[in-house]
C-alpha atoms as a PDB file:
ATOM      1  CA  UNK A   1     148.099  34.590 176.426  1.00  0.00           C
ATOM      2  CA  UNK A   2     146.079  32.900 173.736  1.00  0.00           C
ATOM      3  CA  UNK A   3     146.240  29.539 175.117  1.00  0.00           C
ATOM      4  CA  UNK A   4     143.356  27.447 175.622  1.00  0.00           C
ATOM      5  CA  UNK A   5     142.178  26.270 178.850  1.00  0.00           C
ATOM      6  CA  UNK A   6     142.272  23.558 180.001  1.00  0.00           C
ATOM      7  CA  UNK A   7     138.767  21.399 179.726  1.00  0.00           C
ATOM      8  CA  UNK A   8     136.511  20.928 182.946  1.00  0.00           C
ATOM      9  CA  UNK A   9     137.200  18.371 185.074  1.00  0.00           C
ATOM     10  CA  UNK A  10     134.734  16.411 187.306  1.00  0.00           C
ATOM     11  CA  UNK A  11     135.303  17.092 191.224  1.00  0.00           C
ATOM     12  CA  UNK A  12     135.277  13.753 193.439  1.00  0.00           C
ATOM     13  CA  UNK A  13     132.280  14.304 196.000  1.00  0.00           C
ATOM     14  CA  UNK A  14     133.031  13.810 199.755  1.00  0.00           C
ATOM     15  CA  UNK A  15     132.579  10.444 200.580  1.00  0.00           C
ATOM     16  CA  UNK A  16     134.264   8.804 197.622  1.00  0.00           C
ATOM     17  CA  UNK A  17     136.886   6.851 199.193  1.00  0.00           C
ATOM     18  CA  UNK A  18     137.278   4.606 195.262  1.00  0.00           C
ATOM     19  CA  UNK A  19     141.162   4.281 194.571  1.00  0.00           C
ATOM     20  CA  UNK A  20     139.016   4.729 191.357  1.00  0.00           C
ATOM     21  CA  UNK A  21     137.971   8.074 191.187  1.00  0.00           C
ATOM     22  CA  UNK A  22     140.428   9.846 193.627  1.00  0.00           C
ATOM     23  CA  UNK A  23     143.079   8.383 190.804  1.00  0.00           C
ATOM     24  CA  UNK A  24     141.392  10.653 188.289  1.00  0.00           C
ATOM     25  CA  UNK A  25     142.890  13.768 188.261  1.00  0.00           C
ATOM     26  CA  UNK A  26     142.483  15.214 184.706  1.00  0.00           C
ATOM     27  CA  UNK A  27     138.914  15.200 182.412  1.00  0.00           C
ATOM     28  CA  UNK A  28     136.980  12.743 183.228  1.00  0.00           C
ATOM     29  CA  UNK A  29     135.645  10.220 180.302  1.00  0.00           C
ATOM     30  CA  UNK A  30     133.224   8.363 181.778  1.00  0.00           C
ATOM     31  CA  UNK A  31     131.605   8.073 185.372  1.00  0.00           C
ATOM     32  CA  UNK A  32     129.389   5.708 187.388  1.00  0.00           C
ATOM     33  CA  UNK A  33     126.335   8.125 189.459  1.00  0.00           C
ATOM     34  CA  UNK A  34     124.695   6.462 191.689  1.00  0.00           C
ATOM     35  CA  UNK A  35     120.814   6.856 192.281  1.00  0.00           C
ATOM     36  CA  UNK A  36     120.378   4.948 195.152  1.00  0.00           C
ATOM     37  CA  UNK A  37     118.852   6.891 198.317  1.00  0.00           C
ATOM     38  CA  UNK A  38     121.557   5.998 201.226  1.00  0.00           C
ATOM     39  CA  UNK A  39     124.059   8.440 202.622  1.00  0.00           C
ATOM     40  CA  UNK A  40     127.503   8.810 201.030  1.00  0.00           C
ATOM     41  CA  UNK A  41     130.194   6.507 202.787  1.00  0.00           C
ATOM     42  CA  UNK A  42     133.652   5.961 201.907  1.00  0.00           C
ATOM     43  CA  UNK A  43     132.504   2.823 200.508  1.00  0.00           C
ATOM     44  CA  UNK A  44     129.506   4.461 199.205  1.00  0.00           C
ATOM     45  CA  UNK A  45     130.631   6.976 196.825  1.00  0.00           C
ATOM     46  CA  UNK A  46     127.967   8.985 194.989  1.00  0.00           C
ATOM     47  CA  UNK A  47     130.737   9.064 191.605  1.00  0.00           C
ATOM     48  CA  UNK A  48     133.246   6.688 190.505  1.00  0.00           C
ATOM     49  CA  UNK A  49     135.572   7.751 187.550  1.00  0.00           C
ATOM     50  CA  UNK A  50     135.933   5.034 184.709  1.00  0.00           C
ATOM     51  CA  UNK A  51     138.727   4.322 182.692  1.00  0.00           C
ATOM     52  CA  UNK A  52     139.579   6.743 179.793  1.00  0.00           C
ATOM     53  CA  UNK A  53     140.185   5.464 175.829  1.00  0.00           C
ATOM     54  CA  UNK A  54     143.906   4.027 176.288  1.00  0.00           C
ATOM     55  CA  UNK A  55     143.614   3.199 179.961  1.00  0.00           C
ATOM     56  CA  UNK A  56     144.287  -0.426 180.347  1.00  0.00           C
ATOM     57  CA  UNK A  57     143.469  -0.945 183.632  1.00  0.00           C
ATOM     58  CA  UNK A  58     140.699  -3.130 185.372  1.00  0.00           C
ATOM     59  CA  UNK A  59     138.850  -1.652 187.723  1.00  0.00           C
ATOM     60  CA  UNK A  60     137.460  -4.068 189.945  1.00  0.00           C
ATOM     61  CA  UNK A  61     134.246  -3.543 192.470  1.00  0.00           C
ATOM     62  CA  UNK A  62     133.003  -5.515 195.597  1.00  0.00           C
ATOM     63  CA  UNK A  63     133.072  -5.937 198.923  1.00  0.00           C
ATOM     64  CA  UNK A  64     136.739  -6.581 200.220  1.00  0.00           C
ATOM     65  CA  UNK A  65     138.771  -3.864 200.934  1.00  0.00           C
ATOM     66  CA  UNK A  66     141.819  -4.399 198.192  1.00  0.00           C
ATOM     67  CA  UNK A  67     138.956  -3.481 195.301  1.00  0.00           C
ATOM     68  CA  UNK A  68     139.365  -1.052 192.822  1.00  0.00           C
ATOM     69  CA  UNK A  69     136.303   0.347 194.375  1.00  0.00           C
ATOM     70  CA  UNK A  70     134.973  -1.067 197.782  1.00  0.00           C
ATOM     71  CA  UNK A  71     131.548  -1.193 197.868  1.00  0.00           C
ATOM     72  CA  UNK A  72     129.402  -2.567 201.091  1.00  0.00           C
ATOM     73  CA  UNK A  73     126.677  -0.321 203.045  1.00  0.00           C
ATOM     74  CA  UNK A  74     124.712  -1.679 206.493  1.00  0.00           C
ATOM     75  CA  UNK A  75     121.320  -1.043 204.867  1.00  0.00           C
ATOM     76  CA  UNK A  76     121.847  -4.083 202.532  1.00  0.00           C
ATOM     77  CA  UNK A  77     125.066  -5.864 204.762  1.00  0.00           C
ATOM     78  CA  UNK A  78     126.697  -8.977 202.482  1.00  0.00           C
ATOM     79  CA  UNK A  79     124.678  -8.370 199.576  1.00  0.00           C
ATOM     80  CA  UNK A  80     127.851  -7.809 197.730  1.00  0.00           C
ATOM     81  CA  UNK A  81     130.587 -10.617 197.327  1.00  0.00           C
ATOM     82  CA  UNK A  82     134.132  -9.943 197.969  1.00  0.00           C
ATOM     83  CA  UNK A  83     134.673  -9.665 194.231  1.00  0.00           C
ATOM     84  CA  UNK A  84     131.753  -8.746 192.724  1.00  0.00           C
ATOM     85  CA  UNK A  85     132.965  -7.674 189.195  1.00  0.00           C
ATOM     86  CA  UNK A  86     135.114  -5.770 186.703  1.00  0.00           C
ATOM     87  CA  UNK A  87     134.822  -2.820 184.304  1.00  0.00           C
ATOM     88  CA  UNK A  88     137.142  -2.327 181.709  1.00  0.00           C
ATOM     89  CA  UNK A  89     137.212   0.371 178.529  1.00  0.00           C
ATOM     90  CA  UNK A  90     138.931  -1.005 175.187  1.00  0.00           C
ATOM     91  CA  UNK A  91     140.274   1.050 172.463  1.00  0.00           C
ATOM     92  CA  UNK A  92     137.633   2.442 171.072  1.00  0.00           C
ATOM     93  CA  UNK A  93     136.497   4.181 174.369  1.00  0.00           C
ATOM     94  CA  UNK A  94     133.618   1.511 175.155  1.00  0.00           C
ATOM     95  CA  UNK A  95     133.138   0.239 178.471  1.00  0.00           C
ATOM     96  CA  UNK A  96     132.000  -3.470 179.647  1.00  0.00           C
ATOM     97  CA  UNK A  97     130.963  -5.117 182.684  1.00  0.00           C
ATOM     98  CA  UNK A  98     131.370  -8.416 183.882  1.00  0.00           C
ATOM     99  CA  UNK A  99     130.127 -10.277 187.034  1.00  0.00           C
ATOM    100  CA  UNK A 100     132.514 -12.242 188.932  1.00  0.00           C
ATOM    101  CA  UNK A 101     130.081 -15.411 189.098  1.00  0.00           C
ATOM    102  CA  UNK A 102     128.969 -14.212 192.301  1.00  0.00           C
ATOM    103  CA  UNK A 103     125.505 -15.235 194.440  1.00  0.00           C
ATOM    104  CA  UNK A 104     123.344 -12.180 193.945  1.00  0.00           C
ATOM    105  CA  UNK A 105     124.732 -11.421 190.622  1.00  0.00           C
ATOM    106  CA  UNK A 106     124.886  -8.026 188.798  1.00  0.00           C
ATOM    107  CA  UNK A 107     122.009  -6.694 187.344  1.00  0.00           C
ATOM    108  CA  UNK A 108     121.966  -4.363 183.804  1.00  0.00           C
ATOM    109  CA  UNK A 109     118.609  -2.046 183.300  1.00  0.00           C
ATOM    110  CA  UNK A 110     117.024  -4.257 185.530  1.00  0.00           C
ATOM    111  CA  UNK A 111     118.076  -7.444 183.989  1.00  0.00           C
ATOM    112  CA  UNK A 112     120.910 -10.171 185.247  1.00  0.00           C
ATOM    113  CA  UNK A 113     123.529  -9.873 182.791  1.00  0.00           C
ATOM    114  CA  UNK A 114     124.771 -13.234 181.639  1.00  0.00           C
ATOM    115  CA  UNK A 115     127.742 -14.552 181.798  1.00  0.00           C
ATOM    116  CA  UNK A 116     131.233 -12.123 179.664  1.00  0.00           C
ATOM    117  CA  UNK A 117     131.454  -8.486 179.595  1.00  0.00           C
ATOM    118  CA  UNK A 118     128.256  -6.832 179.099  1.00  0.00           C
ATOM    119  CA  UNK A 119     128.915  -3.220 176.789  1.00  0.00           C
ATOM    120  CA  UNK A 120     127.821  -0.581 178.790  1.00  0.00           C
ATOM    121  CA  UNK A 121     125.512   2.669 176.673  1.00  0.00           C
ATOM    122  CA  UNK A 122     125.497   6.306 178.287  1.00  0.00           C
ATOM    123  CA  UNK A 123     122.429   6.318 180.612  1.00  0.00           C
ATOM    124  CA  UNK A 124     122.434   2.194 181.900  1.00  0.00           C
ATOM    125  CA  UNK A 125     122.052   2.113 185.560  1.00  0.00           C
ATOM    126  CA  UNK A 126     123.781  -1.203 186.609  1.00  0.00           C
ATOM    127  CA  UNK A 127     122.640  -2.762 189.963  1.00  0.00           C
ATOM    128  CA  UNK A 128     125.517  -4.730 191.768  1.00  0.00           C
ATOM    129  CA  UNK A 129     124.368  -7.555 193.968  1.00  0.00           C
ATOM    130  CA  UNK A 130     120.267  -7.671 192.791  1.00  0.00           C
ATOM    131  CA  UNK A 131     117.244  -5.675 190.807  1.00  0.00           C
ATOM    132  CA  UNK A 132     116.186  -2.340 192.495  1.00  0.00           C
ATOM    133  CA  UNK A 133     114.386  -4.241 195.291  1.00  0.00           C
ATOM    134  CA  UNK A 134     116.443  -6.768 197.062  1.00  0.00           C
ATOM    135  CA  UNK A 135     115.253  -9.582 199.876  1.00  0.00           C
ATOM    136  CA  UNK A 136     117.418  -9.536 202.950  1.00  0.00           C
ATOM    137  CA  UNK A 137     116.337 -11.307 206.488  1.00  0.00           C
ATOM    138  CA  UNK A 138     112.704 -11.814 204.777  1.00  0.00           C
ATOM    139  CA  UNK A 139     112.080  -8.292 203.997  1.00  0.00           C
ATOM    140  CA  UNK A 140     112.140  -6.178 201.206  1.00  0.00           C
ATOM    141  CA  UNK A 141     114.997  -3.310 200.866  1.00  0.00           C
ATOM    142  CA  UNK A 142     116.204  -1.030 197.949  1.00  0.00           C
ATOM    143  CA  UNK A 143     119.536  -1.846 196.442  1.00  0.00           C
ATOM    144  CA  UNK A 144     121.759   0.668 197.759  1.00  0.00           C
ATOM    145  CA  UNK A 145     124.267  -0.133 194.939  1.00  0.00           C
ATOM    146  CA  UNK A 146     122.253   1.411 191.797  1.00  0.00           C
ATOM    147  CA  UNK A 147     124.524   3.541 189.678  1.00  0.00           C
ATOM    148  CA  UNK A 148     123.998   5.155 186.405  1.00  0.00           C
ATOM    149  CA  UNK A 149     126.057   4.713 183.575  1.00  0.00           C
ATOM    150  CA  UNK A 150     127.250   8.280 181.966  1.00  0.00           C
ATOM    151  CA  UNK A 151     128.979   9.470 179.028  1.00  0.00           C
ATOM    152  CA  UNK A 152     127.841  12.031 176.784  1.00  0.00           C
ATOM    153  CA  UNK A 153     131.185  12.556 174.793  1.00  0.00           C
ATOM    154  CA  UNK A 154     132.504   9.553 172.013  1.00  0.00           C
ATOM    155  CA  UNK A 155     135.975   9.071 172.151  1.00  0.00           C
ATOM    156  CA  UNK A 156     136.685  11.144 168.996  1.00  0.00           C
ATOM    157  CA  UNK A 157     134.623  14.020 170.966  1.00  0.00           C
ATOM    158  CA  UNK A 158     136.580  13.690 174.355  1.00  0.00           C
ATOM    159  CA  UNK A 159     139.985  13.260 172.984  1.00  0.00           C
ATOM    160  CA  UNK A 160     139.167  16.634 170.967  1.00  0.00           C
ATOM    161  CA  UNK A 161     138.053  18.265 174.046  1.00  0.00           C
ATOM    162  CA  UNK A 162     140.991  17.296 175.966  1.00  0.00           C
ATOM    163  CA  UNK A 163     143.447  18.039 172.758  1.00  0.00           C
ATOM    164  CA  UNK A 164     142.163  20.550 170.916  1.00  0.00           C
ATOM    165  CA  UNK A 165     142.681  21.005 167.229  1.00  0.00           C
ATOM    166  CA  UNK A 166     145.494  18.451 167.672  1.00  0.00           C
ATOM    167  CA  UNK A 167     147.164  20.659 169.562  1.00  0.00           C
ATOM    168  CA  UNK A 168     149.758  18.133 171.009  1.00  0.00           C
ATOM    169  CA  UNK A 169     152.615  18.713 173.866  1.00  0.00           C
ATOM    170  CA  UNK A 170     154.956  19.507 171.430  1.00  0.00           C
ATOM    171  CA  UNK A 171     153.220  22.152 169.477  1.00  0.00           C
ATOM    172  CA  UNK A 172     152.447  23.559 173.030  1.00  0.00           C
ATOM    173  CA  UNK A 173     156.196  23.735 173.672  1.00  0.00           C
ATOM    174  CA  UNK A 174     157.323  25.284 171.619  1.00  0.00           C
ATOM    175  CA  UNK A 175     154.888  28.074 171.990  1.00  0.00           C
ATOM    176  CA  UNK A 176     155.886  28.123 175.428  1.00  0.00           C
ATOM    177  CA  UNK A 177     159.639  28.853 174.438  1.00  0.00           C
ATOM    178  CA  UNK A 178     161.339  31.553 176.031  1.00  0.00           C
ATOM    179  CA  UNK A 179     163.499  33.633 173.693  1.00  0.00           C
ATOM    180  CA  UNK A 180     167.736  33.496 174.918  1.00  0.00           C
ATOM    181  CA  UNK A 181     168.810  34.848 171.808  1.00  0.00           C
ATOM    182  CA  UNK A 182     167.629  39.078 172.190  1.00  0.00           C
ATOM    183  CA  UNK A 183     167.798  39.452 168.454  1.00  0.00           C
ATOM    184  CA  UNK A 184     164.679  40.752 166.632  1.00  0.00           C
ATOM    185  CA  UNK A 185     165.659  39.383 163.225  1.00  0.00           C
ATOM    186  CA  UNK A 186     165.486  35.698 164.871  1.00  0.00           C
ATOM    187  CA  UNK A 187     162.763  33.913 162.994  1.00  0.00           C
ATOM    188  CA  UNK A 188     162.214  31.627 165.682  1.00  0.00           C
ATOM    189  CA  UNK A 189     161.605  33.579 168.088  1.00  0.00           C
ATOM    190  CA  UNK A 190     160.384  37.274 166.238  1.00  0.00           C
ATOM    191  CA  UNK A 191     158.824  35.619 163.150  1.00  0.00           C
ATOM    192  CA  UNK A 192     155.864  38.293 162.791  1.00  0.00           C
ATOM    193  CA  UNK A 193     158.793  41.055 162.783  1.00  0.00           C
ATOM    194  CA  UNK A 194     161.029  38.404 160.287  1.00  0.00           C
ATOM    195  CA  UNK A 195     157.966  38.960 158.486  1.00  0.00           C
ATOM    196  CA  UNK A 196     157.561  42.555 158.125  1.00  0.00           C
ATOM    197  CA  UNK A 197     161.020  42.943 157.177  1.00  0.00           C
ATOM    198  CA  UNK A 198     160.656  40.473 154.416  1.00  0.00           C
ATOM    199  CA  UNK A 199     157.564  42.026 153.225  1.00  0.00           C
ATOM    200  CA  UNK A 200     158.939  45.775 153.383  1.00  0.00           C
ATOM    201  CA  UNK A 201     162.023  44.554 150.915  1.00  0.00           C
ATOM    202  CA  UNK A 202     159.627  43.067 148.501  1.00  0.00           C
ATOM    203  CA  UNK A 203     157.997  46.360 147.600  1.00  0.00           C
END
Protein backbone atom coordinates (compact mmCIF):
# COMPACT_ATOMS: atom_id res chain seq x y z
CA UNK A 1 0.00 0.00 0.00
CA UNK A 2 2.40 2.68 -1.11
CA UNK A 3 5.39 1.22 0.36
CA UNK A 4 8.46 0.70 -1.45
CA UNK A 5 9.96 -2.53 -2.12
CA UNK A 6 12.39 -3.75 -0.97
CA UNK A 7 15.78 -3.48 -3.31
CA UNK A 8 17.07 -6.67 -5.25
CA UNK A 9 19.10 -8.87 -3.64
CA UNK A 10 21.85 -11.11 -5.16
CA UNK A 11 20.93 -15.02 -5.00
CA UNK A 12 23.97 -17.31 -3.73
CA UNK A 13 24.63 -19.82 -6.75
CA UNK A 14 24.72 -23.59 -5.95
CA UNK A 15 27.97 -24.49 -5.03
CA UNK A 16 28.84 -21.60 -2.76
CA UNK A 17 29.54 -23.25 0.39
CA UNK A 18 31.50 -19.38 1.74
CA UNK A 19 30.25 -18.75 5.44
CA UNK A 20 30.75 -15.50 3.37
CA UNK A 21 28.11 -15.23 1.07
CA UNK A 22 25.46 -17.67 2.55
CA UNK A 23 25.78 -14.92 5.63
CA UNK A 24 24.42 -12.32 3.23
CA UNK A 25 20.97 -12.24 3.35
CA UNK A 26 19.86 -8.65 2.47
CA UNK A 27 21.35 -6.31 -0.74
CA UNK A 28 24.37 -7.15 -1.54
CA UNK A 29 27.26 -4.27 -1.68
CA UNK A 30 29.91 -5.75 -3.18
CA UNK A 31 30.77 -9.33 -4.62
CA UNK A 32 33.80 -11.37 -5.75
CA UNK A 33 32.78 -13.34 -9.56
CA UNK A 34 34.93 -15.59 -10.44
CA UNK A 35 36.12 -16.11 -14.16
CA UNK A 36 38.00 -19.02 -13.86
CA UNK A 37 36.79 -22.12 -16.11
CA UNK A 38 36.47 -25.09 -13.34
CA UNK A 39 33.20 -26.46 -12.06
CA UNK A 40 31.50 -24.91 -9.02
CA UNK A 41 32.50 -26.76 -5.67
CA UNK A 42 31.62 -25.94 -2.27
CA UNK A 43 34.97 -24.60 -2.03
CA UNK A 44 34.70 -23.21 -5.40
CA UNK A 45 31.99 -20.79 -5.33
CA UNK A 46 31.25 -18.87 -8.54
CA UNK A 47 30.11 -15.53 -5.96
CA UNK A 48 31.30 -14.52 -2.68
CA UNK A 49 29.43 -11.57 -0.91
CA UNK A 50 31.82 -8.80 0.57
CA UNK A 51 31.38 -6.84 3.46
CA UNK A 52 28.86 -3.90 3.33
CA UNK A 53 29.85 0.03 4.49
CA UNK A 54 29.66 -0.52 8.46
CA UNK A 55 30.48 -4.21 8.45
CA UNK A 56 33.52 -4.69 10.51
CA UNK A 57 34.27 -7.97 9.90
CA UNK A 58 37.36 -9.72 8.21
CA UNK A 59 36.71 -12.01 5.87
CA UNK A 60 39.45 -14.27 5.52
CA UNK A 61 40.23 -16.74 2.31
CA UNK A 62 42.48 -19.89 1.90
CA UNK A 63 42.79 -23.23 2.05
CA UNK A 64 41.88 -24.59 5.64
CA UNK A 65 38.56 -25.27 6.39
CA UNK A 66 37.87 -22.58 9.46
CA UNK A 67 38.23 -19.63 6.53
CA UNK A 68 35.88 -17.10 5.98
CA UNK A 69 35.81 -18.58 2.58
CA UNK A 70 37.58 -22.00 1.86
CA UNK A 71 39.08 -22.04 -1.23
CA UNK A 72 41.15 -25.26 -2.71
CA UNK A 73 40.16 -27.12 -6.15
CA UNK A 74 42.14 -30.58 -7.48
CA UNK A 75 42.95 -28.89 -10.80
CA UNK A 76 45.55 -26.63 -9.05
CA UNK A 77 45.85 -28.95 -5.43
CA UNK A 78 48.08 -26.76 -2.64
CA UNK A 79 48.39 -23.82 -4.66
CA UNK A 80 46.62 -22.00 -1.94
CA UNK A 81 48.10 -21.71 1.70
CA UNK A 82 46.04 -22.38 4.66
CA UNK A 83 45.63 -18.65 5.12
CA UNK A 84 45.99 -17.08 2.12
CA UNK A 85 44.57 -13.54 2.87
CA UNK A 86 42.00 -11.04 4.13
CA UNK A 87 39.46 -8.56 2.73
CA UNK A 88 38.12 -5.99 4.71
CA UNK A 89 35.67 -2.75 3.76
CA UNK A 90 36.29 0.53 5.96
CA UNK A 91 33.91 3.29 6.42
CA UNK A 92 33.72 4.75 3.48
CA UNK A 93 32.54 1.51 1.66
CA UNK A 94 36.13 0.70 0.09
CA UNK A 95 37.43 -2.64 0.09
CA UNK A 96 41.26 -3.88 0.51
CA UNK A 97 43.14 -6.94 0.16
CA UNK A 98 45.98 -8.22 1.83
CA UNK A 99 48.13 -11.40 1.37
CA UNK A 100 48.94 -13.38 4.30
CA UNK A 101 52.82 -13.58 3.35
CA UNK A 102 52.12 -16.74 1.78
CA UNK A 103 54.42 -18.86 -1.03
CA UNK A 104 52.50 -18.26 -4.23
CA UNK A 105 51.30 -14.94 -3.19
CA UNK A 106 48.16 -13.04 -4.37
CA UNK A 107 48.12 -11.51 -7.51
CA UNK A 108 46.06 -7.92 -8.41
CA UNK A 109 45.30 -7.31 -12.40
CA UNK A 110 47.92 -9.57 -13.01
CA UNK A 111 50.44 -8.12 -10.73
CA UNK A 112 51.78 -9.48 -7.07
CA UNK A 113 50.49 -7.06 -4.74
CA UNK A 114 53.08 -6.00 -2.22
CA UNK A 115 53.09 -6.23 1.02
CA UNK A 116 49.49 -4.09 3.29
CA UNK A 117 46.08 -3.94 2.03
CA UNK A 118 45.86 -3.36 -1.55
CA UNK A 119 42.32 -0.98 -2.35
CA UNK A 120 40.32 -2.90 -4.46
CA UNK A 121 38.31 -0.68 -7.83
CA UNK A 122 34.96 -2.20 -9.34
CA UNK A 123 36.15 -4.48 -12.21
CA UNK A 124 39.90 -5.87 -10.57
CA UNK A 125 40.07 -9.52 -10.97
CA UNK A 126 42.39 -10.67 -8.08
CA UNK A 127 44.22 -14.05 -8.57
CA UNK A 128 44.84 -15.94 -5.19
CA UNK A 129 47.85 -18.19 -5.15
CA UNK A 130 49.63 -16.96 -8.83
CA UNK A 131 49.05 -14.88 -12.36
CA UNK A 132 46.40 -16.48 -14.70
CA UNK A 133 48.82 -19.29 -15.65
CA UNK A 134 50.28 -21.15 -12.79
CA UNK A 135 53.29 -24.01 -12.81
CA UNK A 136 52.32 -27.11 -10.91
CA UNK A 137 54.32 -30.68 -11.27
CA UNK A 138 56.28 -28.93 -14.35
CA UNK A 139 53.32 -28.06 -16.32
CA UNK A 140 51.40 -25.22 -17.06
CA UNK A 141 47.63 -24.85 -15.59
CA UNK A 142 45.11 -21.90 -15.34
CA UNK A 143 44.53 -20.46 -11.93
CA UNK A 144 41.32 -21.75 -10.93
CA UNK A 145 41.08 -18.98 -8.25
CA UNK A 146 40.53 -15.78 -10.65
CA UNK A 147 37.70 -13.64 -9.38
CA UNK A 148 36.49 -10.32 -10.43
CA UNK A 149 36.11 -7.54 -8.31
CA UNK A 150 32.39 -5.86 -8.62
CA UNK A 151 30.65 -2.92 -7.45
CA UNK A 152 28.80 -0.60 -9.47
CA UNK A 153 27.00 1.36 -6.58
CA UNK A 154 29.26 4.04 -4.10
CA UNK A 155 28.31 3.85 -0.73
CA UNK A 156 26.17 7.04 -0.84
CA UNK A 157 24.34 5.17 -3.93
CA UNK A 158 23.80 1.74 -2.09
CA UNK A 159 22.84 3.06 1.23
CA UNK A 160 20.12 5.16 -0.83
CA UNK A 161 19.02 2.14 -2.57
CA UNK A 162 18.70 0.16 0.46
CA UNK A 163 17.08 3.34 2.48
CA UNK A 164 15.33 5.26 0.34
CA UNK A 165 14.76 8.95 0.71
CA UNK A 166 15.96 8.41 4.31
CA UNK A 167 13.23 6.55 4.90
CA UNK A 168 14.48 5.01 8.26
CA UNK A 169 12.75 2.12 10.58
CA UNK A 170 11.12 4.54 12.46
CA UNK A 171 9.43 6.58 9.85
CA UNK A 172 8.40 3.07 8.49
CA UNK A 173 6.72 2.38 11.84
CA UNK A 174 4.88 4.46 12.29
CA UNK A 175 3.30 4.19 8.93
CA UNK A 176 2.80 0.74 9.75
CA UNK A 177 0.63 1.69 12.91
CA UNK A 178 -2.55 0.14 13.35
CA UNK A 179 -5.28 2.49 14.54
CA UNK A 180 -6.88 1.20 18.45
CA UNK A 181 -8.51 4.33 18.95
CA UNK A 182 -11.91 4.06 16.16
CA UNK A 183 -12.26 7.80 16.25
CA UNK A 184 -12.16 9.70 12.91
CA UNK A 185 -11.25 13.06 14.44
CA UNK A 186 -7.83 11.33 15.72
CA UNK A 187 -5.08 13.20 13.99
CA UNK A 188 -2.80 10.47 14.35
CA UNK A 189 -4.38 8.12 12.95
CA UNK A 190 -7.24 10.07 10.39
CA UNK A 191 -5.05 13.14 9.70
CA UNK A 192 -6.30 13.61 5.92
CA UNK A 193 -10.01 13.64 7.49
CA UNK A 194 -8.44 16.04 10.66
CA UNK A 195 -7.69 17.90 7.67
CA UNK A 196 -10.81 18.35 5.86
CA UNK A 197 -12.55 19.26 8.89
CA UNK A 198 -10.09 21.96 9.62
CA UNK A 199 -10.25 23.23 6.19
CA UNK A 200 -14.24 23.14 5.93
CA UNK A 201 -14.32 25.54 9.30
CA UNK A 202 -11.96 27.95 7.76
CA UNK A 203 -14.30 28.95 4.97
Amino acid sequence: TGSMPPPPSVPVPRGDGSRASLAATGPVYATLVRVSDAPSTSCLPDLISLQAPGDARVITVGRHRLNEVQLDCPRVPSLLSRQHAEIVCDADGLHSVTDKNTLNGTYLNGNLIPDGPCPLRHGDIIAFGGPANVLRDNRTLKNSFRFEYRRPLTAEQWREAVNPRGQGSDARARDLRVCECAREDCALCHPSKRTRREEGNTN
